[in-house]
C-alpha atoms as a PDB file:
ATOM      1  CA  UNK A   1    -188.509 -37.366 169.929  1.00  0.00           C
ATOM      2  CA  UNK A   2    -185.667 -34.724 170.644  1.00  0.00           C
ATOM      3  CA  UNK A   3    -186.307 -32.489 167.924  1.00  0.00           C
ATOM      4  CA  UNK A   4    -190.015 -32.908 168.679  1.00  0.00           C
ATOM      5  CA  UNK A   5    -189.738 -31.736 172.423  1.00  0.00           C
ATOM      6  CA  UNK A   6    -187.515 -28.954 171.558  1.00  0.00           C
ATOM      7  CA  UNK A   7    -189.516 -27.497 168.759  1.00  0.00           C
ATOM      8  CA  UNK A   8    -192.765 -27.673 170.899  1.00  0.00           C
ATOM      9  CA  UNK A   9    -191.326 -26.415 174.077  1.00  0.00           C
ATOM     10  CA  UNK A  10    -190.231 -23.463 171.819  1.00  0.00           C
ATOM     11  CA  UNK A  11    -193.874 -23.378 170.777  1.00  0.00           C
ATOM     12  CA  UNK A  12    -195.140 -23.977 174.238  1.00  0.00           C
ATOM     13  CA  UNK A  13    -197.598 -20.355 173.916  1.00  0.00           C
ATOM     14  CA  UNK A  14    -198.989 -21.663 170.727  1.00  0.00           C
ATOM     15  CA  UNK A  15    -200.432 -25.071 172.072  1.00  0.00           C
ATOM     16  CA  UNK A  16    -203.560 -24.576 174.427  1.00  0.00           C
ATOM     17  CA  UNK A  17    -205.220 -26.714 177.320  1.00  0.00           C
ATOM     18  CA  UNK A  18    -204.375 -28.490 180.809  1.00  0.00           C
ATOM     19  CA  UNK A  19    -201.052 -27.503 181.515  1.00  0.00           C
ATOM     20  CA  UNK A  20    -198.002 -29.012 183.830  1.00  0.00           C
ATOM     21  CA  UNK A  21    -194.149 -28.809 183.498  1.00  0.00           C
ATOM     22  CA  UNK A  22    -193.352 -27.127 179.937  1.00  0.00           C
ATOM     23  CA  UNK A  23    -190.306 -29.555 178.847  1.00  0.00           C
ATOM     24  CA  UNK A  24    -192.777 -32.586 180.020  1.00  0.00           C
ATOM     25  CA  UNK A  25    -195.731 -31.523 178.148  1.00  0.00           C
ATOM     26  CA  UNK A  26    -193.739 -30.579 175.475  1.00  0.00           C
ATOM     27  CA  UNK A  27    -192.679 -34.666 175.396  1.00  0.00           C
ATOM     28  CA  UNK A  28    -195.617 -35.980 176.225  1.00  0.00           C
ATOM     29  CA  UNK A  29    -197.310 -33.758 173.151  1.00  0.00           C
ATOM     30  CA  UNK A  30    -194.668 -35.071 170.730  1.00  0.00           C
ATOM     31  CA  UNK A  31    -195.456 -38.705 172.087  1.00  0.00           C
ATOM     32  CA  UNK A  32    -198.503 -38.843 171.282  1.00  0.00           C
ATOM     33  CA  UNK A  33    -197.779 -37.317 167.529  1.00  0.00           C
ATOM     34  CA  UNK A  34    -195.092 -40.195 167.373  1.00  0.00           C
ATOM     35  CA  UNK A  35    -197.394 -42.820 168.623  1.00  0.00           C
ATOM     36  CA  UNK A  36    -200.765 -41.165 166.293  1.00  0.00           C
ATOM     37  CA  UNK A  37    -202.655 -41.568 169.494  1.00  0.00           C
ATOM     38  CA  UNK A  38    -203.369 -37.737 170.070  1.00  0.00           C
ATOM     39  CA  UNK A  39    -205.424 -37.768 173.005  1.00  0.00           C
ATOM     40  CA  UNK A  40    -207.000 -34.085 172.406  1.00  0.00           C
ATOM     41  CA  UNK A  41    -206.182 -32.217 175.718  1.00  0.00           C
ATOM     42  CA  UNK A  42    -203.184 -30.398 173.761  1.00  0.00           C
ATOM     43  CA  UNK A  43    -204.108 -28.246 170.922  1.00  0.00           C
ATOM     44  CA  UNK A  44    -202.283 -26.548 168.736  1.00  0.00           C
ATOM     45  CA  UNK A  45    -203.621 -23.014 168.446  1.00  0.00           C
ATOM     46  CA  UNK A  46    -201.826 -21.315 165.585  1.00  0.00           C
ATOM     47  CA  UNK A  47    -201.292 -22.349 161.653  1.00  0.00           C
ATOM     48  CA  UNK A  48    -197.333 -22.655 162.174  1.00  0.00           C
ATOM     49  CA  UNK A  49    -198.141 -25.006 165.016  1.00  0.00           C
ATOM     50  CA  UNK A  50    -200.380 -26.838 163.155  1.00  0.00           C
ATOM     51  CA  UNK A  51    -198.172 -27.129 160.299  1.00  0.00           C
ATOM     52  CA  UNK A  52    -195.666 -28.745 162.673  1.00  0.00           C
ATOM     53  CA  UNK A  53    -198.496 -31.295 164.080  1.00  0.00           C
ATOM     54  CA  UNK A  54    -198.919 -32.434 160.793  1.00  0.00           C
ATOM     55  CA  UNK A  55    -195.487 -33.229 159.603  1.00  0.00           C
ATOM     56  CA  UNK A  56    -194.687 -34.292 162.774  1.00  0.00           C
ATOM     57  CA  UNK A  57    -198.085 -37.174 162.941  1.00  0.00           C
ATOM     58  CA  UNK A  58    -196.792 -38.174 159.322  1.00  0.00           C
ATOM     59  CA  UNK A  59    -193.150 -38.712 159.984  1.00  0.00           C
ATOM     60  CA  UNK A  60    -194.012 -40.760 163.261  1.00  0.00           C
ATOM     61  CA  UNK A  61    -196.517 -42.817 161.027  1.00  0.00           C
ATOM     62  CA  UNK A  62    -193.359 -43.397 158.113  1.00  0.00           C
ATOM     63  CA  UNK A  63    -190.771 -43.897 161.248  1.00  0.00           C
ATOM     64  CA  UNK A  64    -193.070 -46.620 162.994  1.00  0.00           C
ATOM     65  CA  UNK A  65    -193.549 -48.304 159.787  1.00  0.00           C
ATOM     66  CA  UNK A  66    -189.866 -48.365 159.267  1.00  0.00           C
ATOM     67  CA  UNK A  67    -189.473 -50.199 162.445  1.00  0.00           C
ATOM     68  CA  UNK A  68    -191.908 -52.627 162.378  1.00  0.00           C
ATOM     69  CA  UNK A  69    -190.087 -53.391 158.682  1.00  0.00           C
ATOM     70  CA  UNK A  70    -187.150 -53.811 160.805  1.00  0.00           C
ATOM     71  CA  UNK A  71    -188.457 -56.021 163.087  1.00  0.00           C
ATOM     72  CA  UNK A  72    -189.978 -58.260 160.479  1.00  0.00           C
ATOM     73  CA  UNK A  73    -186.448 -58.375 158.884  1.00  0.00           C
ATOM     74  CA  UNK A  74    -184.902 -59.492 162.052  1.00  0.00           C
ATOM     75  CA  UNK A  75    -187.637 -62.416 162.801  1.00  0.00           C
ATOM     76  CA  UNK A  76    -187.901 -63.591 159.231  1.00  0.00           C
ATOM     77  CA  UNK A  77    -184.595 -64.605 158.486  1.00  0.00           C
ATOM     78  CA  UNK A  78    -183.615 -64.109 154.872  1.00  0.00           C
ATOM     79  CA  UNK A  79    -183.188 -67.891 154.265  1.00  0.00           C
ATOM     80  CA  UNK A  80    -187.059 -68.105 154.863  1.00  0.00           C
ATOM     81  CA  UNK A  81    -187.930 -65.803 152.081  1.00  0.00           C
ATOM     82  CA  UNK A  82    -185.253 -66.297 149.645  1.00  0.00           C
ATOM     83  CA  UNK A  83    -187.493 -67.682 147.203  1.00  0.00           C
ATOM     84  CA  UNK A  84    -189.153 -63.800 147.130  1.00  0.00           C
ATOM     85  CA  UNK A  85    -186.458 -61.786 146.942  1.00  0.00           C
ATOM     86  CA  UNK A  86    -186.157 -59.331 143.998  1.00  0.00           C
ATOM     87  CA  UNK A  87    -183.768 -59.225 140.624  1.00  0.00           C
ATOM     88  CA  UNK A  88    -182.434 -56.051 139.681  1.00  0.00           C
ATOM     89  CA  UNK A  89    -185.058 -55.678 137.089  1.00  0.00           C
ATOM     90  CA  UNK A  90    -187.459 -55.686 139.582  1.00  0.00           C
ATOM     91  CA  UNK A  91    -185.607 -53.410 141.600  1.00  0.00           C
ATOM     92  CA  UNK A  92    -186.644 -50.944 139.070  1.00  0.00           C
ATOM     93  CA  UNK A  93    -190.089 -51.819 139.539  1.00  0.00           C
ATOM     94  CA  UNK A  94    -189.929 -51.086 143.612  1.00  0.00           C
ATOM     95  CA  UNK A  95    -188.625 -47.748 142.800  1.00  0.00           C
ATOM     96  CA  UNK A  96    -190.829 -46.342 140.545  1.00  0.00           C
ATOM     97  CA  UNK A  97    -193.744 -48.467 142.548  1.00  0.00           C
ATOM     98  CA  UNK A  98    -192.774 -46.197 145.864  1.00  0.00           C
ATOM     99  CA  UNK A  99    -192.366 -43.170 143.786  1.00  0.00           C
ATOM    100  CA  UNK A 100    -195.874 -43.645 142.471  1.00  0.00           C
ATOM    101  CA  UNK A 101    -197.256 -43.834 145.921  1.00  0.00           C
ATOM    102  CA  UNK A 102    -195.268 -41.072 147.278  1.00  0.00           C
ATOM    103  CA  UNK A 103    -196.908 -38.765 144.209  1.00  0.00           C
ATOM    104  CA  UNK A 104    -200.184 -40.238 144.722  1.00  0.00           C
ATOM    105  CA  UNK A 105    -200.373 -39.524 147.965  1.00  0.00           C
ATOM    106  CA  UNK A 106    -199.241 -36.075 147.317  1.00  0.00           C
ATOM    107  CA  UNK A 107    -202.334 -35.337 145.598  1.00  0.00           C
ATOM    108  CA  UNK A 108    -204.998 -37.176 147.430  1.00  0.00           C
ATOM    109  CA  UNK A 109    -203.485 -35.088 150.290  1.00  0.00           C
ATOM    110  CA  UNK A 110    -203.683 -31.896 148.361  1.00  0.00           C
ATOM    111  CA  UNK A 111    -207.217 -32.545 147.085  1.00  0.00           C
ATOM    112  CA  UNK A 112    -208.479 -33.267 150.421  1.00  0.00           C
ATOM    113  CA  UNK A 113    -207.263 -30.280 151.627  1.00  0.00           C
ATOM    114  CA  UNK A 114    -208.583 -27.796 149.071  1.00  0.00           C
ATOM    115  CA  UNK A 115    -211.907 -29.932 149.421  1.00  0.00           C
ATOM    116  CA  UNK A 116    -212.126 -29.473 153.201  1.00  0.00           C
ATOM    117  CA  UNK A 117    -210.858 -26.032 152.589  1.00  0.00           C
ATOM    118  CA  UNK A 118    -214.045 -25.115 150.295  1.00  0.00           C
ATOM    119  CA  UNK A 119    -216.518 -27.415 152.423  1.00  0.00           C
ATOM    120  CA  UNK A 120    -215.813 -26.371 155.864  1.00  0.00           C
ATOM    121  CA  UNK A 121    -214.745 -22.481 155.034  1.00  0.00           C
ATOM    122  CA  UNK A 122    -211.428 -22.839 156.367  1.00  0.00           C
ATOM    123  CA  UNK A 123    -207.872 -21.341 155.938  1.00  0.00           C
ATOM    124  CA  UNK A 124    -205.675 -23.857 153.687  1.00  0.00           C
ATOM    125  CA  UNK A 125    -203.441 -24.518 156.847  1.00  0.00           C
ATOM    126  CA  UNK A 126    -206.356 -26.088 158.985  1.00  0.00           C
ATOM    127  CA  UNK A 127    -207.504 -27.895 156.637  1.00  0.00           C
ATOM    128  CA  UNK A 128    -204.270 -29.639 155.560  1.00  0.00           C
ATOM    129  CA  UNK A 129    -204.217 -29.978 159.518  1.00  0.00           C
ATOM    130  CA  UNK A 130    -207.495 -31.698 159.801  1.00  0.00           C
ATOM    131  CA  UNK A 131    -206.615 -33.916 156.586  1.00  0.00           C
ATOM    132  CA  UNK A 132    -203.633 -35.225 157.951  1.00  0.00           C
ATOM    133  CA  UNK A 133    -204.523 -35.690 162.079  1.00  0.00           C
ATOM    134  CA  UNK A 134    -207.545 -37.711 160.647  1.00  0.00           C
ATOM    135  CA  UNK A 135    -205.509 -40.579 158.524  1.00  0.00           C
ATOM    136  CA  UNK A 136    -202.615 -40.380 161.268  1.00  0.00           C
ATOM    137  CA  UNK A 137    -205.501 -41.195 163.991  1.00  0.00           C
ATOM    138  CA  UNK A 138    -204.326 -37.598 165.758  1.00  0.00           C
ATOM    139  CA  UNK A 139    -207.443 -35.263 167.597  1.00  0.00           C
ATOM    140  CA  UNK A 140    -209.093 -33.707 164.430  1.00  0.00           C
ATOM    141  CA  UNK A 141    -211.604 -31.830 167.134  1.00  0.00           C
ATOM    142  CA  UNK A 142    -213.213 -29.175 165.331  1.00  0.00           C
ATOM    143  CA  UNK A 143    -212.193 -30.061 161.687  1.00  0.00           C
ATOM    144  CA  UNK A 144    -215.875 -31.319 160.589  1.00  0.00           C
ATOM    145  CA  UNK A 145    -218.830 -29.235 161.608  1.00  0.00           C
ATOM    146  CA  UNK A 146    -220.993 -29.610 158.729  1.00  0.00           C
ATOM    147  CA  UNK A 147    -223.163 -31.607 156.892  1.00  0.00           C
ATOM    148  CA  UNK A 148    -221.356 -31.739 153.712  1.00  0.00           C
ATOM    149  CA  UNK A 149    -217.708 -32.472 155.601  1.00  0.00           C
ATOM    150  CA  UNK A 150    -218.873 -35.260 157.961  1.00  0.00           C
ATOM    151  CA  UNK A 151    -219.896 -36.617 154.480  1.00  0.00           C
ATOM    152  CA  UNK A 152    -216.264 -36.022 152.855  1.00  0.00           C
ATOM    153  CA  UNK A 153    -214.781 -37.724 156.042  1.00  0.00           C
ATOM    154  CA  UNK A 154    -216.718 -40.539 155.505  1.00  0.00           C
ATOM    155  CA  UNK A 155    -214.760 -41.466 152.570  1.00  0.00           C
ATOM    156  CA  UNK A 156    -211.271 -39.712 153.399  1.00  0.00           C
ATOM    157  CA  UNK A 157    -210.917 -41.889 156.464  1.00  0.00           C
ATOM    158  CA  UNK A 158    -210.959 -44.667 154.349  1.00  0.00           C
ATOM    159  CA  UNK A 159    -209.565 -43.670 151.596  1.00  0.00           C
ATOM    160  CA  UNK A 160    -206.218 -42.023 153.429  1.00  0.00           C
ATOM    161  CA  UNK A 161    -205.716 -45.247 154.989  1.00  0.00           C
ATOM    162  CA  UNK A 162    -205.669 -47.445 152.185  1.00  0.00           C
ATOM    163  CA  UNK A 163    -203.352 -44.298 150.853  1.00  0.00           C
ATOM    164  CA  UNK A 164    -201.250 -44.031 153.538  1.00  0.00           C
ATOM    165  CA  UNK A 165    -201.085 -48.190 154.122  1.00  0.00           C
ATOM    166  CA  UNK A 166    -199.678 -48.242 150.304  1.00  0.00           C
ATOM    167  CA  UNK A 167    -197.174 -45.645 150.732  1.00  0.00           C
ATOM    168  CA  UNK A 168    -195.723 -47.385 153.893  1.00  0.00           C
ATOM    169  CA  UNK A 169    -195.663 -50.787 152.348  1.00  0.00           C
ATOM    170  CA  UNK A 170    -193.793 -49.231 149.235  1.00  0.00           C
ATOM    171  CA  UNK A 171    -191.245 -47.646 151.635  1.00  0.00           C
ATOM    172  CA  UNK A 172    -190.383 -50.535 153.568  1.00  0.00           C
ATOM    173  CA  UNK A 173    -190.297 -52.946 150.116  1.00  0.00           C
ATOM    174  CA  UNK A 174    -187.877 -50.680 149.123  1.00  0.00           C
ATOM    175  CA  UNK A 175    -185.528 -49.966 152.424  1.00  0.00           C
ATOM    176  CA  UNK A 176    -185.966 -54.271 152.207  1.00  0.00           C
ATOM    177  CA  UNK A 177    -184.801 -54.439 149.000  1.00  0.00           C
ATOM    178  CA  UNK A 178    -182.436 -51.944 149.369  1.00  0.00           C
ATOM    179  CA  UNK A 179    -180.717 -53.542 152.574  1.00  0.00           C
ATOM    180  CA  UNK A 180    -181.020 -57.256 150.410  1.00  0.00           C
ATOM    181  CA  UNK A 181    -179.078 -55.575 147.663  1.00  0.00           C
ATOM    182  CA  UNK A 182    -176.738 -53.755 149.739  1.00  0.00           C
ATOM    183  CA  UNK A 183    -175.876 -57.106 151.299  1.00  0.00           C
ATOM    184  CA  UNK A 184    -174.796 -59.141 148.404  1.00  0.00           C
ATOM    185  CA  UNK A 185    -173.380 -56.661 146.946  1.00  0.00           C
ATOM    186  CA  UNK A 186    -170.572 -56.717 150.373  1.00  0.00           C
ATOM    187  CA  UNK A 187    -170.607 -60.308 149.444  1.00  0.00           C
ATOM    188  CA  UNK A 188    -169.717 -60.120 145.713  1.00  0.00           C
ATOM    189  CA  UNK A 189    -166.912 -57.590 146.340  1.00  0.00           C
ATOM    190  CA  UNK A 190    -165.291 -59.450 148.872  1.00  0.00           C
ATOM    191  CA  UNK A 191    -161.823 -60.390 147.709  1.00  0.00           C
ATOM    192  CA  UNK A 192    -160.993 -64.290 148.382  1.00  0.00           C
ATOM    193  CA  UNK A 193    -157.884 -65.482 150.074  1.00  0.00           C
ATOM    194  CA  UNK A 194    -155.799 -67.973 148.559  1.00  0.00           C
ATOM    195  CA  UNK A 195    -156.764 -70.378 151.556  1.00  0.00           C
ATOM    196  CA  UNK A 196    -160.308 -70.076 150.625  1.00  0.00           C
ATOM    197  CA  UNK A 197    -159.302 -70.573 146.793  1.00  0.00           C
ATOM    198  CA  UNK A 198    -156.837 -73.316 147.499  1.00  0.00           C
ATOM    199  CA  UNK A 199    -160.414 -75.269 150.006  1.00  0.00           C
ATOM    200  CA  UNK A 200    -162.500 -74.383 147.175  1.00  0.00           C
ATOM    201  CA  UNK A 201    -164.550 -76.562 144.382  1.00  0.00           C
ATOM    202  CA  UNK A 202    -163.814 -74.109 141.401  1.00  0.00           C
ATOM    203  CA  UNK A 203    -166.106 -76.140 139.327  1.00  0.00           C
ATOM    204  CA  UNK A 204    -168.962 -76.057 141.237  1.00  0.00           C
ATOM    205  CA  UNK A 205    -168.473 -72.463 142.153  1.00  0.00           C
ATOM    206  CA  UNK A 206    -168.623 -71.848 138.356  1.00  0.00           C
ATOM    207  CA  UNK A 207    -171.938 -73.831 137.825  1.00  0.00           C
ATOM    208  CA  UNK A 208    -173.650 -72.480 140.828  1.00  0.00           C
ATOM    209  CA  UNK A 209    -172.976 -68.909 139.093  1.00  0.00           C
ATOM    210  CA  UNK A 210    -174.180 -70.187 136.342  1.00  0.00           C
ATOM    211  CA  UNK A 211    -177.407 -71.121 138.301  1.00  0.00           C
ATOM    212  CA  UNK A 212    -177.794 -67.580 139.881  1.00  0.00           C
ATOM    213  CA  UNK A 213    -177.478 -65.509 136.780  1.00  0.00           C
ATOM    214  CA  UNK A 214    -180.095 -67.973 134.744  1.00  0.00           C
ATOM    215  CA  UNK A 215    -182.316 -67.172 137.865  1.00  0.00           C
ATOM    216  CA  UNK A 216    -181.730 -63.400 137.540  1.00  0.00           C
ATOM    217  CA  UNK A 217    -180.483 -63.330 140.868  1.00  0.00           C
ATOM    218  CA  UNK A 218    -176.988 -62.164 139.394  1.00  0.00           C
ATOM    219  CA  UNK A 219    -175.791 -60.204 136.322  1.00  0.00           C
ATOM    220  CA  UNK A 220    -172.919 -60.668 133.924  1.00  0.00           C
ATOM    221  CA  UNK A 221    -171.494 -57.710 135.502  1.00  0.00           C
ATOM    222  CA  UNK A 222    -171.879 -58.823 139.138  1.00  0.00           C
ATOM    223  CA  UNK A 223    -169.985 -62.142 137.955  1.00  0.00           C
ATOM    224  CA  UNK A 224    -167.419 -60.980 135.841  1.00  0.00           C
ATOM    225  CA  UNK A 225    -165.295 -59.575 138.732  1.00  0.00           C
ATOM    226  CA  UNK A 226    -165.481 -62.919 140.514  1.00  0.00           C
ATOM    227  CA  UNK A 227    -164.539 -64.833 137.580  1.00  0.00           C
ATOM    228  CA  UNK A 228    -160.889 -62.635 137.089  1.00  0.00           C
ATOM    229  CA  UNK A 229    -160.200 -63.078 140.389  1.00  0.00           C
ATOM    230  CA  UNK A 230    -160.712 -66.729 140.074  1.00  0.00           C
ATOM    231  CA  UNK A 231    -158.405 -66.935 136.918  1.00  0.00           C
ATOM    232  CA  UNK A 232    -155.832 -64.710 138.588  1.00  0.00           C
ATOM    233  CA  UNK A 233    -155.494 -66.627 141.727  1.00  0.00           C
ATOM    234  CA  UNK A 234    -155.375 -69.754 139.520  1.00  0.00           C
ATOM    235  CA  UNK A 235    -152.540 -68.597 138.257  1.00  0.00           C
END
């Protein structure tokens, strides 16, 4: 929100309509990016400005995802959904899943803008612009005049949702999975006192290792560390 006001109070010449304080506009215009709400009564009026818009309506759209991720992680607590939670195999799988996304959306954003570009006659610039304010529910005022591109929006608003709704859920698999892994992984390296060793049930720590790494929920290699340490304070 910071960097937003600041770059668009720089920019304040190169956004057009009803006009009050600079710096508050200048929020209030990056709110409504943040938000994809985009009431209309601020327009960008150059390509560089436009530009900005759109990176600015897709980052807010990836950030608010992000944070409703959080909030689900904070609700749901992780002894609800144990039963879901990933192996490192399928770690893999997340990563190249969100990777896909990330490249498809890439190009369905690239073809719709050359296709707007060559259906509505406009610079490359706009019509990323108009691409990108319509699947990020920003003002696209202007961006479909014609027959032929009131047709193309048809199926681009529907398709850059579903486009945009997989990309989002791939991110915030993977910051999940990420923050799961990140988690056991302070758990596994952290070294025992000889209290704790002295309270403990060796055995059953042993077999319930066992358990975890026939469930794929550890590797040989995440064990092996525990089980020295086990044998060394044993001795």
């Amino acid at each position: 929100m910071i960097m937003g006001t600041l770059c668009f109070y720089h920019f304040r010449h190169h956004i057009s309509g009803k006009k009050t304080n600079s710096i508050l506009d200048a929020f209030y215009f990056t709110a409504a990016l943040a938000t994809s709400i985009g009431y209309g009564d601020l327009t960008p009026d150059t390509n560089l400005v436009m530009l900005l818009v759109s990176l600015f309506g897709l980052l807010g759209m990836i950030l608010f995802g992000l944070m409703v991720n959080m909030v689900i992680e904070i609700v749901f607590k992780p002894d609800e959904y144990d039963a879901n939670q990933q192996t490192r195999d399928e770690s893999d799988l997340v990563d190249d899943t969100c990777m896909t996304s990330l490249i498809l959306f890439a190009f369905h954003m690239g073809g719709g803008t050359f296709l707007l570009h060559f259906l509505e006659r406009m610079d490359y610039i706009k019509a990323f612009f108009c691409v990108t304010s319509t699947i990020t529910c920003i003002d696209s005022d202007g961006c479909f005049i014609t027959k032929s591109g009131r047709v193309f929006s048809l199926f681009w608003m529907v398709s850059g949702t579903i486009f945009i709704g997989h990309l989002l859920f791939s991110f915030m698999e993977l910051t999940t999975l990420e923050r799961r892994m990140s988690l056991a992984k302070l758990f596994l390296e952290r070294r025992m006192t000889r209290a704790e060793f002295n309270a403990a049930d060796i055995m059953q720590a042993e077999y319930i290792l066992l358990k975890l790494k026939e469930m794929g929920r550890l590797s040989q290699k995440d064990i092996e560390p525990i089980i020295e340490e086990l044998q060394n304070l044993s001795l």
